[in-house]
N, C-alpha and C. Protein backbone atom coordinates (compact mmCIF):
# COMPACT_ATOMS: atom_id res chain seq x y z
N UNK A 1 145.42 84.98 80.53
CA UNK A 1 144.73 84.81 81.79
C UNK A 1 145.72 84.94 82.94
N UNK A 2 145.32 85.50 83.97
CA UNK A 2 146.09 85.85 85.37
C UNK A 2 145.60 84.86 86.44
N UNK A 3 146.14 83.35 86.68
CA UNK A 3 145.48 82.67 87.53
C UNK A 3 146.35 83.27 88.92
N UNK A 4 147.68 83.05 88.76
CA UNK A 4 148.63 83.55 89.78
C UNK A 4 148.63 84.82 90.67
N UNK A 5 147.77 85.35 90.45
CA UNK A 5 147.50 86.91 91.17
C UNK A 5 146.07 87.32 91.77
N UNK A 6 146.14 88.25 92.62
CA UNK A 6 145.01 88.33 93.05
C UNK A 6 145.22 89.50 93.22
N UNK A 7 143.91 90.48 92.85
CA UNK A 7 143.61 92.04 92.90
C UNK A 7 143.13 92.21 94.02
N UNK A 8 143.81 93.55 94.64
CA UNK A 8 143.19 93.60 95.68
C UNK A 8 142.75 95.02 95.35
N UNK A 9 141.21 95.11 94.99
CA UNK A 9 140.66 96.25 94.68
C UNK A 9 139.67 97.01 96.76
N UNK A 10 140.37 98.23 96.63
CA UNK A 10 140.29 99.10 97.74
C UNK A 10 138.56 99.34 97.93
N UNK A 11 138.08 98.99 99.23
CA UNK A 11 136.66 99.44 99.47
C UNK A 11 136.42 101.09 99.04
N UNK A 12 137.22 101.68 98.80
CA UNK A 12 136.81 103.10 98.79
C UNK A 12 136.76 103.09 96.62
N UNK A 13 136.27 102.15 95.71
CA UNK A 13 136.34 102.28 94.71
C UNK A 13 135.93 103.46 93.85
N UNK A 14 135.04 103.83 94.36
CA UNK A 14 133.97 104.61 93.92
C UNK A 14 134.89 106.18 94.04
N UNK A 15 135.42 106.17 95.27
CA UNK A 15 135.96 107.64 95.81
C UNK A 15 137.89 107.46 94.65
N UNK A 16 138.09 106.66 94.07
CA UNK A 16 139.26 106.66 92.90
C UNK A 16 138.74 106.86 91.97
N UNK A 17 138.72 106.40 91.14
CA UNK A 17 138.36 106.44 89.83
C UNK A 17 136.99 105.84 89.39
N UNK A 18 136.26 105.08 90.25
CA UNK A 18 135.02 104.64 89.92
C UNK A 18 134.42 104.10 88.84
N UNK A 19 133.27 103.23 88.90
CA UNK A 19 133.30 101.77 87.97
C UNK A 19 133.99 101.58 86.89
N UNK A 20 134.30 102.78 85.94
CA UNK A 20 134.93 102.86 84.46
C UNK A 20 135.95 102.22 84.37
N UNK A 21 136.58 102.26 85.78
CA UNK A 21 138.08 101.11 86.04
C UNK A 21 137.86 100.07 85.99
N UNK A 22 136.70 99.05 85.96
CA UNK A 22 136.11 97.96 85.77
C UNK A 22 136.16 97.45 84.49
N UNK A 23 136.20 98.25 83.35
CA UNK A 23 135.83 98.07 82.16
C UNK A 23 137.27 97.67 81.75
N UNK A 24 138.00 98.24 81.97
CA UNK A 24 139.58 97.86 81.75
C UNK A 24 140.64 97.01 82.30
N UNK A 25 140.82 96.02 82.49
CA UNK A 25 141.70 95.31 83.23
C UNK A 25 142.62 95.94 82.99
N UNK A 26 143.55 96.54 82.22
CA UNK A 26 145.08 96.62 82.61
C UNK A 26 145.04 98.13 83.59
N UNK A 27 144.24 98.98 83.43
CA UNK A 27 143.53 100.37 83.90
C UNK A 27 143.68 99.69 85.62
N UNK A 28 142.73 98.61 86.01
CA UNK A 28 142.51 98.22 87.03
C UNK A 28 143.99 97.70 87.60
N UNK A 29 144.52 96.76 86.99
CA UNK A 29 146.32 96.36 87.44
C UNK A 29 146.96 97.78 87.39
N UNK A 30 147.08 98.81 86.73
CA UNK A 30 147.53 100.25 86.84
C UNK A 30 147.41 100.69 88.70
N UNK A 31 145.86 100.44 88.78
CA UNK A 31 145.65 101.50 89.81
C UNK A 31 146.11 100.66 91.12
N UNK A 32 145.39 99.37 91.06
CA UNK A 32 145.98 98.81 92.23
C UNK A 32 147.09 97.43 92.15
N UNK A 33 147.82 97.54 93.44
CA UNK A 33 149.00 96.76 93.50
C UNK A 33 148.02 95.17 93.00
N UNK A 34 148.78 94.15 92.91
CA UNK A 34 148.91 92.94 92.96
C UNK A 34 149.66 92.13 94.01
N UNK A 35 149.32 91.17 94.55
CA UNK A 35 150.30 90.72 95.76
C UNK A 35 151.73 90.22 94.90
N UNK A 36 152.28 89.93 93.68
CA UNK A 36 153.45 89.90 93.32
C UNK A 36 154.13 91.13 93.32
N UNK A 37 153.59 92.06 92.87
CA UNK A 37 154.23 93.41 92.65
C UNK A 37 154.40 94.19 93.95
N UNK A 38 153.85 93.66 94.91
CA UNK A 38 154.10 94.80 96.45
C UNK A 38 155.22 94.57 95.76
N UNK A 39 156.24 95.78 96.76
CA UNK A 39 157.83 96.18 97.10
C UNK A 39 157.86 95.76 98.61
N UNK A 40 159.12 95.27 98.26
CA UNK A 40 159.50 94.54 99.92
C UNK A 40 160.13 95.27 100.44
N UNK A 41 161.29 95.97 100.01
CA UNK A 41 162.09 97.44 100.39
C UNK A 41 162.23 98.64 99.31
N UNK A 42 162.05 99.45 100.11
CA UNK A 42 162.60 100.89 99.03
C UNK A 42 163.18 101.71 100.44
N UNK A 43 164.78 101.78 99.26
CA UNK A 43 165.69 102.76 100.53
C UNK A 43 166.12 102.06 101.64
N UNK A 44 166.25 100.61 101.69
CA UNK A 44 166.71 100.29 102.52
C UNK A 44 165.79 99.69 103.43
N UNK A 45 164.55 100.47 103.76
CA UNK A 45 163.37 100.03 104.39
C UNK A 45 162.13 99.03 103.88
N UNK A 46 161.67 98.89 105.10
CA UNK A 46 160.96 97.45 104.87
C UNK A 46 159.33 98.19 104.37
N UNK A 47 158.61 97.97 103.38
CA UNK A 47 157.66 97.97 103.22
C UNK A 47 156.47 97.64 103.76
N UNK A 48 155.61 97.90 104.53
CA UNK A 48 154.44 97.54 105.40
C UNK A 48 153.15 98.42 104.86
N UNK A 49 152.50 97.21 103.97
CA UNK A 49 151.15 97.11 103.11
C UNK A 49 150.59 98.12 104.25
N UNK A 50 149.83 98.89 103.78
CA UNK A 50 148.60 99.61 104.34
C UNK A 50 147.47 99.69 103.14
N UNK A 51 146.61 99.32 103.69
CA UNK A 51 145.03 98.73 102.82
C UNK A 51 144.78 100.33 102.28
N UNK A 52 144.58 100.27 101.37
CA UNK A 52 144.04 101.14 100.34
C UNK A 52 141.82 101.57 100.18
N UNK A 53 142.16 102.15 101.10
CA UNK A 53 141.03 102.53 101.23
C UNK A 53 140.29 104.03 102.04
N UNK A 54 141.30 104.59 101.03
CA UNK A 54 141.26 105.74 101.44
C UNK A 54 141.97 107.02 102.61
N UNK A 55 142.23 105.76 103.70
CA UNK A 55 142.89 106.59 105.05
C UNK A 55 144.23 106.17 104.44
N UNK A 56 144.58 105.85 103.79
CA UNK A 56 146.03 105.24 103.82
C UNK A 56 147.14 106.30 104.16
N UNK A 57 147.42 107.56 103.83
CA UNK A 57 148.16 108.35 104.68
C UNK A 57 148.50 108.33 105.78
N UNK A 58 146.81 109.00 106.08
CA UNK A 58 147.24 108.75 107.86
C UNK A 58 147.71 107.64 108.56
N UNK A 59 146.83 106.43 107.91
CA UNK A 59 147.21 105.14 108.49
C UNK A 59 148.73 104.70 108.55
N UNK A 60 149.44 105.43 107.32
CA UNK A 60 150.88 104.87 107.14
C UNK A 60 152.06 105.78 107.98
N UNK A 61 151.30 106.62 108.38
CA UNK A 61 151.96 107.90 109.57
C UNK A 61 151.60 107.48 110.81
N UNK A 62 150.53 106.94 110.74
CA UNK A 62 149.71 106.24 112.18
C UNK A 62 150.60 104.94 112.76
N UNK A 63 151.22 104.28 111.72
CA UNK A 63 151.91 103.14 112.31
C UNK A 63 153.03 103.50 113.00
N UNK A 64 153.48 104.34 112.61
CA UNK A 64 154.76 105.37 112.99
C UNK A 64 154.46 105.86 114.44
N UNK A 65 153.52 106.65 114.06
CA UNK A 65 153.50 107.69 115.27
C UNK A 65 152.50 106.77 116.96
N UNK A 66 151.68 105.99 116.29
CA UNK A 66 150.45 105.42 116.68
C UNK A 66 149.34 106.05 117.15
N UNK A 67 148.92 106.89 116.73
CA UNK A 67 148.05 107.86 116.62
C UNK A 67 146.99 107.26 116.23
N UNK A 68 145.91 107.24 115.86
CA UNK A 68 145.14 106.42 115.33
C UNK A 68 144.90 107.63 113.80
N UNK A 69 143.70 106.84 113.15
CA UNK A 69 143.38 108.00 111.85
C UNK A 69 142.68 109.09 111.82
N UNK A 70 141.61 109.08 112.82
CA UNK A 70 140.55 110.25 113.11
C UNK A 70 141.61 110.61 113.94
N UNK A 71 142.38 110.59 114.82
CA UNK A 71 142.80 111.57 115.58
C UNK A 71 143.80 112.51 114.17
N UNK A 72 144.48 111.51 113.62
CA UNK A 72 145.26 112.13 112.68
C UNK A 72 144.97 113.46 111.62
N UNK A 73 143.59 112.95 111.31
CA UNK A 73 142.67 113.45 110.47
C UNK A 73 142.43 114.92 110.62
N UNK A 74 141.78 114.70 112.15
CA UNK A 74 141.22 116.15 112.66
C UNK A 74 142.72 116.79 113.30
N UNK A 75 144.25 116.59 113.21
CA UNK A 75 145.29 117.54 113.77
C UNK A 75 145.39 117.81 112.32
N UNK A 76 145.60 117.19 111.40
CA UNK A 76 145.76 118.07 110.15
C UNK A 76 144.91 119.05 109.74
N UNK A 77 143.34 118.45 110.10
CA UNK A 77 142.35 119.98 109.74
C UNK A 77 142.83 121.41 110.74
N UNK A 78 142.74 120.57 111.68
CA UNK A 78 143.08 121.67 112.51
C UNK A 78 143.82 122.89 112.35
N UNK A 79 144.99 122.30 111.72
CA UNK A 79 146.14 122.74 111.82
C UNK A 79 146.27 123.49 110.25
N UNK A 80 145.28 122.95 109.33
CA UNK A 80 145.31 123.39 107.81
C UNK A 80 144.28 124.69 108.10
N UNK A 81 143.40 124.72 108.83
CA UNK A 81 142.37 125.59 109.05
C UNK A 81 143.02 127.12 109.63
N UNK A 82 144.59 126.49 110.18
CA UNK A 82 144.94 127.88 110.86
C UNK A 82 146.59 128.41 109.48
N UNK A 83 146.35 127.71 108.66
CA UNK A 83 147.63 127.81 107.89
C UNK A 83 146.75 127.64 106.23
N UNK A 84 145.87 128.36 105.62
CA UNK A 84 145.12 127.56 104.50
C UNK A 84 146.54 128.36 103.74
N UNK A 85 147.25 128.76 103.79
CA UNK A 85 148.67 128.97 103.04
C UNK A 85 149.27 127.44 102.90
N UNK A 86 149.06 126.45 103.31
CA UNK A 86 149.43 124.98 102.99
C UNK A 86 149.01 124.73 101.72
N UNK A 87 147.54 125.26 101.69
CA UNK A 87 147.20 124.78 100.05
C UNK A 87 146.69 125.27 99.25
N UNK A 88 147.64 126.33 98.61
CA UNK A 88 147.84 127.50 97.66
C UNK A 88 146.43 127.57 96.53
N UNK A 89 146.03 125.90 95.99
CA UNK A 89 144.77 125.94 95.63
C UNK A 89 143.63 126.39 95.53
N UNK A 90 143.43 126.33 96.85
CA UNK A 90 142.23 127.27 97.79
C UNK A 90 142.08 128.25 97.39
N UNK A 91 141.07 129.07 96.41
CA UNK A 91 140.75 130.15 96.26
C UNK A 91 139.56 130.97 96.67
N UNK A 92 138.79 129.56 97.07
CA UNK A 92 137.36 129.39 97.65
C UNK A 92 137.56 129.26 99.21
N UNK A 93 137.53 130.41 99.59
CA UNK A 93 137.48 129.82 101.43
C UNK A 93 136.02 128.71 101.87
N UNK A 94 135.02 129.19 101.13
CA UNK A 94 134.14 128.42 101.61
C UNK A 94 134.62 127.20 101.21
N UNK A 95 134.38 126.45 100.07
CA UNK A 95 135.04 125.74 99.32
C UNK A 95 136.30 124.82 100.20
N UNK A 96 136.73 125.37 100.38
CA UNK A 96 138.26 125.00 101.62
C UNK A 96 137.64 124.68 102.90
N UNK A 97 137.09 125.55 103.31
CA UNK A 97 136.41 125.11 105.07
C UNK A 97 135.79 123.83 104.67
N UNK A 98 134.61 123.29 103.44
CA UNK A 98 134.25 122.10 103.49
C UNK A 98 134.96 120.94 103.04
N UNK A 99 136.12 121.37 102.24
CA UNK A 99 136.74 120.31 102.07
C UNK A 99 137.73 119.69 103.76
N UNK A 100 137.63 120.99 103.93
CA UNK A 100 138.57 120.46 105.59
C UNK A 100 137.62 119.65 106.03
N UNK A 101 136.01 119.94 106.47
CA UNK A 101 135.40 119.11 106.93
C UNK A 101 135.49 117.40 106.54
N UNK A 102 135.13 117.68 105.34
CA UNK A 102 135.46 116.30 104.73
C UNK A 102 136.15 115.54 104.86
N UNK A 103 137.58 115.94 104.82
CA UNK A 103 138.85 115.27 105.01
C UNK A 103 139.16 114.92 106.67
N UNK A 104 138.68 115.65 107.38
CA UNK A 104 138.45 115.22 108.88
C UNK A 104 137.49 114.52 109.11
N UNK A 105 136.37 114.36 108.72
CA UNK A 105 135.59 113.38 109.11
C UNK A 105 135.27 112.08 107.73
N UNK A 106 135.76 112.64 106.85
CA UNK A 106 135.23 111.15 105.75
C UNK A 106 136.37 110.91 104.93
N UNK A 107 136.41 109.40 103.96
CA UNK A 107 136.99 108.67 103.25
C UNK A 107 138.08 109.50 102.02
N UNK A 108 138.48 110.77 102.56
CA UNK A 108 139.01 112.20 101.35
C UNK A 108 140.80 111.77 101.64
N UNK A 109 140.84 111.33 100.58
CA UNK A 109 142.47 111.35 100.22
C UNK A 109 143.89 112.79 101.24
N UNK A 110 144.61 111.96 102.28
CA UNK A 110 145.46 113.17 102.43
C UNK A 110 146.68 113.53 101.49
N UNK A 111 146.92 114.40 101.30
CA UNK A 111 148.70 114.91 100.10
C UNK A 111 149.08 115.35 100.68
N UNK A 112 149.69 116.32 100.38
CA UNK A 112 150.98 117.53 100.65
C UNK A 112 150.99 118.08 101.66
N UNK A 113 149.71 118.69 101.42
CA UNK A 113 149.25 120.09 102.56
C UNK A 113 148.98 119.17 104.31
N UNK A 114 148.49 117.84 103.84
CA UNK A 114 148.23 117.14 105.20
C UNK A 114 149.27 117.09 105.79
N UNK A 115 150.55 116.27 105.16
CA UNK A 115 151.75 115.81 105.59
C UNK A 115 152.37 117.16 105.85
N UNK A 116 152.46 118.10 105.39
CA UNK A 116 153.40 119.39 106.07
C UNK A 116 152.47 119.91 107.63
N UNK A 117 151.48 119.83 107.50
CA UNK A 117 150.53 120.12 108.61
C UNK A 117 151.28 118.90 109.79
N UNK A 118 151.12 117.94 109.43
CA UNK A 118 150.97 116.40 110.54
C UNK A 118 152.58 116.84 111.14
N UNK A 119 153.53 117.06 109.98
CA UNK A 119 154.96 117.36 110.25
C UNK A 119 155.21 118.04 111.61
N UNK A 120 154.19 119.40 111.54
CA UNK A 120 154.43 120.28 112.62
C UNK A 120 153.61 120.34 113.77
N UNK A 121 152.46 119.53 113.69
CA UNK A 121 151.92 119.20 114.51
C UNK A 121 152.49 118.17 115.63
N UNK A 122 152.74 117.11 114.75
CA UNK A 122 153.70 115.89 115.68
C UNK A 122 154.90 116.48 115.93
N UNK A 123 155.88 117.34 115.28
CA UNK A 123 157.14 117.72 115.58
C UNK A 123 157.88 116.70 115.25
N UNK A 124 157.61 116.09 113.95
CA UNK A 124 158.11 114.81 113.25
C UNK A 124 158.60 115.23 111.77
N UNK A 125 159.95 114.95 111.80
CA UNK A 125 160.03 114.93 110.30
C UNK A 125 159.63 113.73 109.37
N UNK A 126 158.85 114.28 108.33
CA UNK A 126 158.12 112.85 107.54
C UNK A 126 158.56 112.97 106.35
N UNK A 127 159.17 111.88 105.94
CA UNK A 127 160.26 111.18 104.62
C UNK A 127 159.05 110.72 103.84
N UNK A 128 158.57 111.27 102.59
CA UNK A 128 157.67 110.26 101.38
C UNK A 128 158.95 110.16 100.26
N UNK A 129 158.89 108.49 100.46
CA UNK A 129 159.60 107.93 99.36
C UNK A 129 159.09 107.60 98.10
N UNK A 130 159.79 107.71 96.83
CA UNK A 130 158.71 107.11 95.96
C UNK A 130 159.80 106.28 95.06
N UNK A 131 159.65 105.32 94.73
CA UNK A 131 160.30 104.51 94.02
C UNK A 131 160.78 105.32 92.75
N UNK A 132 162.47 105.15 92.34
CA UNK A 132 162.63 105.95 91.07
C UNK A 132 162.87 107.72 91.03
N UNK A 133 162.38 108.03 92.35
CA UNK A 133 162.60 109.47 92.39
C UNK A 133 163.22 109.72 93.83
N UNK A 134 163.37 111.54 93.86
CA UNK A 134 163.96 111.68 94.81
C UNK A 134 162.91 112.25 96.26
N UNK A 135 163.67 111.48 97.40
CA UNK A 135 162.64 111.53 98.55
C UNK A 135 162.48 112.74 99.08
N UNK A 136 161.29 113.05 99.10
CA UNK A 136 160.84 114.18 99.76
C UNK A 136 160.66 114.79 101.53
N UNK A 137 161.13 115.53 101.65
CA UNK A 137 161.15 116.10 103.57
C UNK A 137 160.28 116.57 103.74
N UNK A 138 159.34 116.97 104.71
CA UNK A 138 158.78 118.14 105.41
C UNK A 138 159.36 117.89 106.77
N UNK A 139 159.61 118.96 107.33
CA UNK A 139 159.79 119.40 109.17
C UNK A 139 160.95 118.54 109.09
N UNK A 140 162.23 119.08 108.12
CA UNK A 140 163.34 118.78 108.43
C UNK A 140 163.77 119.69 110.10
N UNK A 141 163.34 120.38 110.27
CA UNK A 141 163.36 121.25 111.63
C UNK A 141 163.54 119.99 112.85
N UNK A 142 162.80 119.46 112.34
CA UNK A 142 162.12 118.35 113.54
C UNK A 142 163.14 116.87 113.56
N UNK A 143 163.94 116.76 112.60
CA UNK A 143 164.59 115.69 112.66
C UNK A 143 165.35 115.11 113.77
N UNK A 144 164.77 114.00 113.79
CA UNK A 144 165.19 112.96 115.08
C UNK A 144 165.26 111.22 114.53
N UNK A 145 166.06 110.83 114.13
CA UNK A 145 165.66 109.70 113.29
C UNK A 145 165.04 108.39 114.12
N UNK A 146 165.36 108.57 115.58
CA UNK A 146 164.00 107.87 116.17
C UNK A 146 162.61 108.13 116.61
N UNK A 147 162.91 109.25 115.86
CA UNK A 147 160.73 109.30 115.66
C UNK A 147 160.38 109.49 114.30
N UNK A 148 161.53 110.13 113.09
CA UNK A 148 161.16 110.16 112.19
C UNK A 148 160.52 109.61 111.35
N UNK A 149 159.28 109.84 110.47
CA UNK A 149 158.27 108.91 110.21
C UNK A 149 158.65 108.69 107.95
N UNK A 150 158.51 107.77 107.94
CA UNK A 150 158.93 107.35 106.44
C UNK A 150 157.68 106.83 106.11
N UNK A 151 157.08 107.34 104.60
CA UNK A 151 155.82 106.78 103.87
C UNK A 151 156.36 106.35 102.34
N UNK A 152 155.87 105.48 102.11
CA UNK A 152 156.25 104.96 100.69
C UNK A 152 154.83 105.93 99.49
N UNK A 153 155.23 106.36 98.53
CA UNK A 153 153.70 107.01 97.55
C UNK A 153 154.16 106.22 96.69
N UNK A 154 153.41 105.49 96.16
CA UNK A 154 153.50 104.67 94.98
C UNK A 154 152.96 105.34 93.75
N UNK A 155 153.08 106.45 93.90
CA UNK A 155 152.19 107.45 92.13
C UNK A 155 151.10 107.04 91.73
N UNK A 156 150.14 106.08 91.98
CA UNK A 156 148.97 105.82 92.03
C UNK A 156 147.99 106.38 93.00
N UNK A 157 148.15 107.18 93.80
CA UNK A 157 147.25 107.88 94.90
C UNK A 157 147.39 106.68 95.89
N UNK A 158 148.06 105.99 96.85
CA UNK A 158 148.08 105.61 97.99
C UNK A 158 149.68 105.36 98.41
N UNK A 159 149.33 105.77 99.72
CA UNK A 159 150.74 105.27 100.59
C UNK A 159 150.50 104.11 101.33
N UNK A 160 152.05 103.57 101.95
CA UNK A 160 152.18 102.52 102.61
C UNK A 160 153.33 102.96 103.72
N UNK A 161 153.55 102.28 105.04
CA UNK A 161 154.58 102.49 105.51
C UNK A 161 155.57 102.07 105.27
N UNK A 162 156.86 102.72 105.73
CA UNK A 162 157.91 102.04 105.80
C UNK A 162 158.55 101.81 107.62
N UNK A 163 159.36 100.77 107.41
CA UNK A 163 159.92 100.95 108.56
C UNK A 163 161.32 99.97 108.16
């Protein structure tokens, strides 16, 4: 029994892995943190929880930049809509135009293609750290280490900030 812990399962459940994660407790401790297990630093930097519920990208770029998330949201569509070379995937333009929609206006996970977009949009170089591996750049072009923006990916599909 786990009296000492408390799950903090993300309002966006349904849009992860959905109820089947229910059936499994250790499946469920897999996907989401526990308040013992946050990380307090990685790299030197301080860890700053961002709620898991879907915006967490933007939100963890948002603390950085202070942008809010819809604004964030719609410079990455924007900006993916004029570059769909960001996400080599795309073989479906239609397919692609609605997922842009999506991801600009609803609860749709950002990755790669967002953060290289947000990079050159803000004119920010953005550091994703991940515990155990090596940290990743986009818009090293842009480096300024007082605007530079640092995200923690925890390999479970959500980020957090760092600062």
């Amino acid at each position: 029994m786990i009296h000492d812990r408390q799950i903090v399962v993300p309002s966006g459940l349904y849009e992860h892995h959905g109820i089947e994660t229910l059936a499994d407790f250790n499946v469920l401790v897999t996907l989401w943190k526990t308040q013992k297990e946050l990380l307090a630093k990685v790299d030197g930097k301080q860890v700053v929880p961002i709620v898991d519920d879907g915006h967490c990208l933007f939100a963890s770029i948002g603390h950085k930049t202070k942008d809010g998330i819809q604004e964030l949201r719609a410079s990455a569509a924007k900006r993916l809509r004029k570059h769909p070379d960001y996400a080599p995937d795309q073989k479906d333009i239609t397919k692609y135009a609605s997922d842009l929609e999506k991801m600009e206006k609803n609860i749709v996970w950002g990755g790669e293609s967002e953060i290289r977009a947000l990079s050159e949009v803000l004119r920010r170089t953005i550091y994703v750290h991940q515990e155990g591996q090596a940290t990743l750049s986009y818009g090293l072009n842009f480096g300024n280490p007082q605007t530079d923006v640092h995200v923690l990916f925890n390999r479970v599909n959500h980020y957090d900030a760092l600062e």
